[in-house]
Every structure is written in structure tokens, then in C-alpha cells.
PDB file of N, CA and C in Angstrom:
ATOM      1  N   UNK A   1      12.930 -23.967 -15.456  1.00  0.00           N
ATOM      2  CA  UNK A   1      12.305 -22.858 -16.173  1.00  0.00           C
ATOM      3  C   UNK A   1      11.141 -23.420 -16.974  1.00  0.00           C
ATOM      4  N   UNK A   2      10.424 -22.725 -16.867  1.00  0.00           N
ATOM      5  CA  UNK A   2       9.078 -23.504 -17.672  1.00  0.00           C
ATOM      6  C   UNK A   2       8.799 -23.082 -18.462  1.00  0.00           C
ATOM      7  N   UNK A   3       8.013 -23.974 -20.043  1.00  0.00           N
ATOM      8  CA  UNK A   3       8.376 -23.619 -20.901  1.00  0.00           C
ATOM      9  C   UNK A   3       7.371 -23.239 -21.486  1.00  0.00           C
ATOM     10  N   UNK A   4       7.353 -22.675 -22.912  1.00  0.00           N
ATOM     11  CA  UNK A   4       6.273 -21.896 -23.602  1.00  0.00           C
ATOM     12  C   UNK A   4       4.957 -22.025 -23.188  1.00  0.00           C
ATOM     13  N   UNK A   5       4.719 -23.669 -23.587  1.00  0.00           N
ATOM     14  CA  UNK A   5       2.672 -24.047 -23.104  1.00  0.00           C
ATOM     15  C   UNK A   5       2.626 -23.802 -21.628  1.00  0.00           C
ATOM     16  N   UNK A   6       3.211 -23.920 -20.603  1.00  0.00           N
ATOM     17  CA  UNK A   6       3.164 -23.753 -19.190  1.00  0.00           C
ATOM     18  C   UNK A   6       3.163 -22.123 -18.998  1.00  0.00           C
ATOM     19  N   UNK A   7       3.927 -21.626 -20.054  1.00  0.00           N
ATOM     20  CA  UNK A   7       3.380 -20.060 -19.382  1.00  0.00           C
ATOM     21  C   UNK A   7       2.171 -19.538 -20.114  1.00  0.00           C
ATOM     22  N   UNK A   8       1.483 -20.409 -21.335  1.00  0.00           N
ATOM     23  CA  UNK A   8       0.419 -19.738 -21.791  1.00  0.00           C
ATOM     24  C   UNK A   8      -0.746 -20.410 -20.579  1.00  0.00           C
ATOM     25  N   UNK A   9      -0.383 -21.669 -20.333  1.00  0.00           N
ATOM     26  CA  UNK A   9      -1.613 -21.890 -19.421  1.00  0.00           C
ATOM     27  C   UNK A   9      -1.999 -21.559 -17.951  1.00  0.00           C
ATOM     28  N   UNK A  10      -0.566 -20.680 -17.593  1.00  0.00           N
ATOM     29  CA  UNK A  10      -0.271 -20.230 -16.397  1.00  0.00           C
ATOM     30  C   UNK A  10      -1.231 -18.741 -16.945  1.00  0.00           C
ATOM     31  N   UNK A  11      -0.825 -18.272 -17.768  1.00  0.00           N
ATOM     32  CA  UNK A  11      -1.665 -16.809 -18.227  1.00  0.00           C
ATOM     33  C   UNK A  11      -2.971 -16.745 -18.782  1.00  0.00           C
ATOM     34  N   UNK A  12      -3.316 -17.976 -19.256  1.00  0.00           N
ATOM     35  CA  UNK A  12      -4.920 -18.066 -19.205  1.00  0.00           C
ATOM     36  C   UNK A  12      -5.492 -18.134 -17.738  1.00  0.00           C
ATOM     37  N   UNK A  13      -4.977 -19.119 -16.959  1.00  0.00           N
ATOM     38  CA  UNK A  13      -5.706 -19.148 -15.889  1.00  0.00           C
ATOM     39  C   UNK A  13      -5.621 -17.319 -15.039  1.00  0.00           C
ATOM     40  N   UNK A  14      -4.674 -16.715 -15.141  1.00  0.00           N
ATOM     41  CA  UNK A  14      -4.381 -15.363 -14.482  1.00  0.00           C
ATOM     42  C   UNK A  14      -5.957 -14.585 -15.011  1.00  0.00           C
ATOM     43  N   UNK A  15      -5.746 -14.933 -16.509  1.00  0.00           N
ATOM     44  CA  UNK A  15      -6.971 -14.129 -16.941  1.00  0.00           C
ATOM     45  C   UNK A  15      -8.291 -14.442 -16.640  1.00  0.00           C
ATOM     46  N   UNK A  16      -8.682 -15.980 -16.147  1.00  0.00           N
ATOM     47  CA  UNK A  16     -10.023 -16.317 -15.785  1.00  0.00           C
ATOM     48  C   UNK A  16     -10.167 -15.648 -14.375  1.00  0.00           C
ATOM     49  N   UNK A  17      -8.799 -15.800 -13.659  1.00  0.00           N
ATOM     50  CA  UNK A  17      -9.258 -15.587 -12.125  1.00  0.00           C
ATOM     51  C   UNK A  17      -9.312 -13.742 -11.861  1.00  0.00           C
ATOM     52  N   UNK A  18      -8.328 -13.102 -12.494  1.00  0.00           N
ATOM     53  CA  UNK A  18      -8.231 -11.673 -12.654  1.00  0.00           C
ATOM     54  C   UNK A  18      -9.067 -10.704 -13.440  1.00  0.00           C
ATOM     55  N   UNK A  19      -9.127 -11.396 -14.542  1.00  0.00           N
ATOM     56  CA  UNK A  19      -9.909 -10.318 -15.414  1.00  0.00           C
ATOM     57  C   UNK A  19      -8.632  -9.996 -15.938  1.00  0.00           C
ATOM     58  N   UNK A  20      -8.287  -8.846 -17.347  1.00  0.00           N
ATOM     59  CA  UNK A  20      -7.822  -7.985 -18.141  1.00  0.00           C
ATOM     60  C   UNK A  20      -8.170  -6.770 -17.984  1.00  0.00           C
ATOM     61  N   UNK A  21      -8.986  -6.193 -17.052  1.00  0.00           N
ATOM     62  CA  UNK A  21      -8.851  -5.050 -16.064  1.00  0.00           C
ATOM     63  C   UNK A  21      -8.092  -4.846 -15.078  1.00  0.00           C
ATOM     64  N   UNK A  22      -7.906  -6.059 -14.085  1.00  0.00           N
ATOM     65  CA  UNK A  22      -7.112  -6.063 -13.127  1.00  0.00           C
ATOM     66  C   UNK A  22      -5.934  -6.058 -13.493  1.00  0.00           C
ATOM     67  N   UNK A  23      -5.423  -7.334 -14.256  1.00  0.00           N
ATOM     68  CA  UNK A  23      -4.570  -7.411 -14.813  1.00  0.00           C
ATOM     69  C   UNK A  23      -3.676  -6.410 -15.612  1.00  0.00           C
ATOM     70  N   UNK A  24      -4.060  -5.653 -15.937  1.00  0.00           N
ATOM     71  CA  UNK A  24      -3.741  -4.372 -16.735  1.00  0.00           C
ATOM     72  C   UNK A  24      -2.991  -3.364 -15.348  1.00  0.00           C
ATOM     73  N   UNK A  25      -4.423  -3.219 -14.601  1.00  0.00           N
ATOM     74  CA  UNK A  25      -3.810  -2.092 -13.124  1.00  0.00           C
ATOM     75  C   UNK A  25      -2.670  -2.796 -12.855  1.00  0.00           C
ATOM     76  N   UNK A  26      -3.226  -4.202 -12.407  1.00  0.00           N
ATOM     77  CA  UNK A  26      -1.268  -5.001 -11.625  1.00  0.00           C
ATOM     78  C   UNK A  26      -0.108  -4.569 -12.023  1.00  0.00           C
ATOM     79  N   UNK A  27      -0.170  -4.583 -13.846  1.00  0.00           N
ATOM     80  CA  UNK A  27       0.776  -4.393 -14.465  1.00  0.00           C
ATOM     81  C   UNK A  27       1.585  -3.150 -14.430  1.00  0.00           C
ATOM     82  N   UNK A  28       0.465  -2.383 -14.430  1.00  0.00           N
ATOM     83  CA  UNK A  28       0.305  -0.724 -14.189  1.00  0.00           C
ATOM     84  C   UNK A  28       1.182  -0.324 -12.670  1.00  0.00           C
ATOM     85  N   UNK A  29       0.810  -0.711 -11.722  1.00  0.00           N
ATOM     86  CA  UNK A  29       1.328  -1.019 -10.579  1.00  0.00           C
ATOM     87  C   UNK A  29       2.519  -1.539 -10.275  1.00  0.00           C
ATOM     88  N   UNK A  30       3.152  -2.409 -10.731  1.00  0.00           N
ATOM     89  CA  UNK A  30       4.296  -3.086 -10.801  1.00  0.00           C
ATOM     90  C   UNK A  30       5.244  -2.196 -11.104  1.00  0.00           C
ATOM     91  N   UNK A  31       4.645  -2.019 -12.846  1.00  0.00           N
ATOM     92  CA  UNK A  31       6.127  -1.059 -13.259  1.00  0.00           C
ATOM     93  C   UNK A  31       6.115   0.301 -12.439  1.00  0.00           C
ATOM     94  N   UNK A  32       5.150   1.080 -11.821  1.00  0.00           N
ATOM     95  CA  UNK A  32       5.577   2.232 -10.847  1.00  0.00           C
ATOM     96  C   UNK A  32       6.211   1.877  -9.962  1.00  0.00           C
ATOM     97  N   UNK A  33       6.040   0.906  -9.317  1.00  0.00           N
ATOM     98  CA  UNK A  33       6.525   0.378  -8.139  1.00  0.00           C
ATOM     99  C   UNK A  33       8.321  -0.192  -8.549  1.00  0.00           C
ATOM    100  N   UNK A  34       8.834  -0.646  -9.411  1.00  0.00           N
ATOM    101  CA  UNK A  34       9.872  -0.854 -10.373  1.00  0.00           C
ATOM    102  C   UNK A  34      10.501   0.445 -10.495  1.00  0.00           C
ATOM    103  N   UNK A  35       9.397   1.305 -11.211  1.00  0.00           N
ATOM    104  CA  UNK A  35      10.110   2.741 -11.746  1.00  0.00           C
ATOM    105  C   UNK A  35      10.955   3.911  -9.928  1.00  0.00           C
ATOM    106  N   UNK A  36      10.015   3.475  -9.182  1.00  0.00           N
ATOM    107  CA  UNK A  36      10.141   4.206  -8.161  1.00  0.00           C
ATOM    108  C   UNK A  36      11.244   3.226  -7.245  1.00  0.00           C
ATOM    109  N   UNK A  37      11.597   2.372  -7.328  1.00  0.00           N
ATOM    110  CA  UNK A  37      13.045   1.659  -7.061  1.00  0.00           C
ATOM    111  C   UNK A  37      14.082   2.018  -7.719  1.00  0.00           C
ATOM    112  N   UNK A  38      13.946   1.622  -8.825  1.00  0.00           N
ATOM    113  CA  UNK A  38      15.097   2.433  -9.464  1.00  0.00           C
ATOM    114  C   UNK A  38      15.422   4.031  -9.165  1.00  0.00           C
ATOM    115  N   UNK A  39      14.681   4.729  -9.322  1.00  0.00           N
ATOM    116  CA  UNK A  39      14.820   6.215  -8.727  1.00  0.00           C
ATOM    117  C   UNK A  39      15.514   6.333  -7.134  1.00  0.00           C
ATOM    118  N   UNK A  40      15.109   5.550  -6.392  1.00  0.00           N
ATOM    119  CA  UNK A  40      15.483   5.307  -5.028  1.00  0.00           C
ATOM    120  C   UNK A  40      16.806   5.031  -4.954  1.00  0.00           C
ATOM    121  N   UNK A  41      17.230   4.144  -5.607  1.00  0.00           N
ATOM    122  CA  UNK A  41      18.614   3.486  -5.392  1.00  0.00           C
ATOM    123  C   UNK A  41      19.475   4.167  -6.457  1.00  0.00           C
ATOM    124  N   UNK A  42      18.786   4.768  -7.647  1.00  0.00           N
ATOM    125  CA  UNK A  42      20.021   5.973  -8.129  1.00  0.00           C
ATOM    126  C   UNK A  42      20.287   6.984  -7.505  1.00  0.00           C
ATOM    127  N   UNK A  43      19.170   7.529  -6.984  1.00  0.00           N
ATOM    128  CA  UNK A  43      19.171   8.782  -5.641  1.00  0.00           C
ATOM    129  C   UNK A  43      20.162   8.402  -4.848  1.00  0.00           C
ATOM    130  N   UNK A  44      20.256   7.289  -4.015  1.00  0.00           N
ATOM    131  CA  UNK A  44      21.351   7.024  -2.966  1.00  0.00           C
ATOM    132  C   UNK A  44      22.778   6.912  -3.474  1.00  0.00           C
ATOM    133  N   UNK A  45      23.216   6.391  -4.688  1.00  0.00           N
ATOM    134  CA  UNK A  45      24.567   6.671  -5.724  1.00  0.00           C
ATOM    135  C   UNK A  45      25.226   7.897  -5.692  1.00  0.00           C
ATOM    136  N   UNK A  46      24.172   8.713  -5.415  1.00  0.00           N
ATOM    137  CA  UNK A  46      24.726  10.274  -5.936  1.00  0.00           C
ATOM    138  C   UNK A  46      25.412  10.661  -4.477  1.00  0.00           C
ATOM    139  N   UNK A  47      26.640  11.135  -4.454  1.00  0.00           N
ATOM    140  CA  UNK A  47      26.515  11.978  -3.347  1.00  0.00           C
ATOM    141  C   UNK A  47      25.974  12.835  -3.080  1.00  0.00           C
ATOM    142  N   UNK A  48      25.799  13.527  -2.035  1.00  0.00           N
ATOM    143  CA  UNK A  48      25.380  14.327  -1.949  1.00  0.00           C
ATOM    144  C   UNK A  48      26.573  15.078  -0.125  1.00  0.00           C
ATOM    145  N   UNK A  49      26.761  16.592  -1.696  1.00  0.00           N
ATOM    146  CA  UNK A  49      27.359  18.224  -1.020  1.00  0.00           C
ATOM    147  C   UNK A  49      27.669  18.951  -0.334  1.00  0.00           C
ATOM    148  N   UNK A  50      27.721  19.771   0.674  1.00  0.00           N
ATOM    149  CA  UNK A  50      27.124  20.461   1.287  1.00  0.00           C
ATOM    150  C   UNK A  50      26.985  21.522   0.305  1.00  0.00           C
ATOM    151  N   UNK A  51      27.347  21.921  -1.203  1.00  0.00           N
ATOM    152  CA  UNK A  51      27.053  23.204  -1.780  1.00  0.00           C
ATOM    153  C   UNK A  51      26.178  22.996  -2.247  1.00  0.00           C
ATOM    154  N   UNK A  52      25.317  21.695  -2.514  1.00  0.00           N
ATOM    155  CA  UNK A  52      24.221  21.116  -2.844  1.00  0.00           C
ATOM    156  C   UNK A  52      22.854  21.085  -2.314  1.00  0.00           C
ATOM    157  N   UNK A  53      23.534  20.953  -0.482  1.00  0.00           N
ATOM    158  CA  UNK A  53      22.087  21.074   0.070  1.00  0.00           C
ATOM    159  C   UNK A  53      21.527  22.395   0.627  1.00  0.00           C
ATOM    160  N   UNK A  54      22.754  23.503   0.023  1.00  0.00           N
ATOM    161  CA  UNK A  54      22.447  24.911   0.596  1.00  0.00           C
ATOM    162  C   UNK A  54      22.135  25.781  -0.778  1.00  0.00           C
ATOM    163  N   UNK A  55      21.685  25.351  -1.918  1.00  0.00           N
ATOM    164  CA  UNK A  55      22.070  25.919  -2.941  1.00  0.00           C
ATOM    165  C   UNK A  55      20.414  26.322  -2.830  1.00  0.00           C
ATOM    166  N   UNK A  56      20.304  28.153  -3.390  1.00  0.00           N
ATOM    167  CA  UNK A  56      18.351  28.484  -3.413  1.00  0.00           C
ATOM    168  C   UNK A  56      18.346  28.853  -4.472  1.00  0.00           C
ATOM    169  N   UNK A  57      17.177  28.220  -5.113  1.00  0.00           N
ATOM    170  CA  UNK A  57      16.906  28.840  -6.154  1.00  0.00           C
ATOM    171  C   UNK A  57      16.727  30.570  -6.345  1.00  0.00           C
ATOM    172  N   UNK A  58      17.670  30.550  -7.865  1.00  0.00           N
ATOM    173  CA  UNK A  58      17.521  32.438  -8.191  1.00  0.00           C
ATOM    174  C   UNK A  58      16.002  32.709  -8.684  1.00  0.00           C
ATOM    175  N   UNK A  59      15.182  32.932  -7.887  1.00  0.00           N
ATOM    176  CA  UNK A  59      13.523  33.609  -8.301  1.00  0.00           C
ATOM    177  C   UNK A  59      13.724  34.647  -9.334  1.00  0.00           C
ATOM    178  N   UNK A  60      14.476  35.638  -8.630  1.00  0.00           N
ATOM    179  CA  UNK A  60      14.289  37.239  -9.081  1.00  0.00           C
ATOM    180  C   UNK A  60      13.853  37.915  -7.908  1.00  0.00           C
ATOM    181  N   UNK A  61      13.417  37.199  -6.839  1.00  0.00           N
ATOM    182  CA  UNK A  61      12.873  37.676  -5.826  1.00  0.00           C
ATOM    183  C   UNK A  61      13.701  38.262  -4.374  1.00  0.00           C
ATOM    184  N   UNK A  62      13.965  39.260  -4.020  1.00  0.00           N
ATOM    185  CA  UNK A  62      14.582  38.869  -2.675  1.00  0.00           C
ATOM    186  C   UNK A  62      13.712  38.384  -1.786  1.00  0.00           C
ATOM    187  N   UNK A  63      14.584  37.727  -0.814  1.00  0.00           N
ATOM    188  CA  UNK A  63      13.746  36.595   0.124  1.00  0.00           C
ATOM    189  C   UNK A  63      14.856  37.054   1.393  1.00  0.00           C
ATOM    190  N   UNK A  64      14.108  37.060   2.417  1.00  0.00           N
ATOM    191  CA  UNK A  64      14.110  37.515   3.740  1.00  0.00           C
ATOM    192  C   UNK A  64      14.962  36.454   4.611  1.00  0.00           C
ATOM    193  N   UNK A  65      15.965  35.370   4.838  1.00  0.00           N
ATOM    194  CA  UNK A  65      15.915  34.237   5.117  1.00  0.00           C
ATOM    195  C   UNK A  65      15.783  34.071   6.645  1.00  0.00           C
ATOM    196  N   UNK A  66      16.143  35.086   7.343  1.00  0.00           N
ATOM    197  CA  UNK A  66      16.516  35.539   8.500  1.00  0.00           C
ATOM    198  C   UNK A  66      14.620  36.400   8.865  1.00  0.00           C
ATOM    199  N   UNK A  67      13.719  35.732   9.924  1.00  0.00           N
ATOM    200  CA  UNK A  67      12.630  36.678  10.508  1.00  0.00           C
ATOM    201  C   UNK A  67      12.961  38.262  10.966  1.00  0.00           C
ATOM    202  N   UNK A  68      12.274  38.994  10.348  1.00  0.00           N
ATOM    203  CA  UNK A  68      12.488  40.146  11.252  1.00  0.00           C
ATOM    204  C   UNK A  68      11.877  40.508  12.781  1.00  0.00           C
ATOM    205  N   UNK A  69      12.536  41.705  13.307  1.00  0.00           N
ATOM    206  CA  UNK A  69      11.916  41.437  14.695  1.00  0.00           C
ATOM    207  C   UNK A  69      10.554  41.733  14.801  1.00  0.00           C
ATOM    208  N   UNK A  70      10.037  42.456  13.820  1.00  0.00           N
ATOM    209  CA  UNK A  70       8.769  43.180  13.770  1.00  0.00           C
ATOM    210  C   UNK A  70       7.847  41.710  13.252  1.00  0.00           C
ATOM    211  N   UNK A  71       8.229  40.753  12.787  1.00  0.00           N
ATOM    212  CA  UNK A  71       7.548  39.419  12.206  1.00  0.00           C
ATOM    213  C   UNK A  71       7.529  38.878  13.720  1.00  0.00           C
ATOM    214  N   UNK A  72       8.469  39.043  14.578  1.00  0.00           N
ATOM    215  CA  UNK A  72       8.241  38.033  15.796  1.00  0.00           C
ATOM    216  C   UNK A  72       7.239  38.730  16.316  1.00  0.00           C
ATOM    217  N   UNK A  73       7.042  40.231  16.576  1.00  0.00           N
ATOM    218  CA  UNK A  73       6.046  41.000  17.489  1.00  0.00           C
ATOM    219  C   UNK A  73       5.466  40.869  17.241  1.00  0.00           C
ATOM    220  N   UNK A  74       4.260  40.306  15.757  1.00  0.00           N
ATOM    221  CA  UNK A  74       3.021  40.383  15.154  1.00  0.00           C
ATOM    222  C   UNK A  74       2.617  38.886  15.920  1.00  0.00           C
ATOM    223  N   UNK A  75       3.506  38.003  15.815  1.00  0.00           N
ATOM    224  CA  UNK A  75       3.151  36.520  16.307  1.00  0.00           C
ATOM    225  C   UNK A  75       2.583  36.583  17.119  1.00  0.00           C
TER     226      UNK A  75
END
């Protein structure tokens, strides 16, 4: 494990060759890329229903789910 002066001189050099623009996006980048793993692999934890994957949202609206025949004749 390397120790304090080795990671400041490891992070100066990042900053000569990168910039503190880049460096910033990378960072920026990373943790989405982090954030969107984690989301992924809690997503897969969950089971998942079947009352879950049939469940519609209540609009207020009625909704047709079934085409009518007069929708096929216009096609």
C-alpha cells in the first residue's frame, strides 16, 4: 500500500498530465458509473411478481387495453 508522499506525487503528476478539468469529469464519471452499479445489482435482489409486472397505473383515465375492431379497419 503506498503511502502518503507516493499518493501526493502520484496526484500531482495526474494533474500535470490531465488537467483539473478532466480530472473533475473522470471523477464525475466514475461515481455515475458506481451510482448506476449499484442500482443494477439492487434491482436484481428484488424479486420480482407476477402482481408486479401486471400492475397499471390508476390515471383517472379509462384505457382501452384490448384494440377495437373499428381501430383495426382504420389501419
Amino acid at each position: 500500500m503506498p503511502g502518503p508522499t507516493e499518493l501526493i506525487i502520484i496526484l500531482i503528476i495526474l494533474l500535470v498530465v490531465f488537467g483539473t478539468k478532466k480530472l473533475k469529469n473522470m471523477g464525475s464519471d466514475l461515481g455515475s458509473a458506481i451510482k448506476g452499479f449499484k442500482n443494477a445489482v439492487s434491482d436484481e435482489d428484488k424479486p420480482d411478481t407476477d402482481e408486479a409486472k401486471n400492475v397499471v397505473p390508476d390515471t383517472g383515465e379509462e384505457t382501452d387495453l384490448a384494440p377495437n375492431a373499428a381501430d383495426k379497419e382504420k389501419s
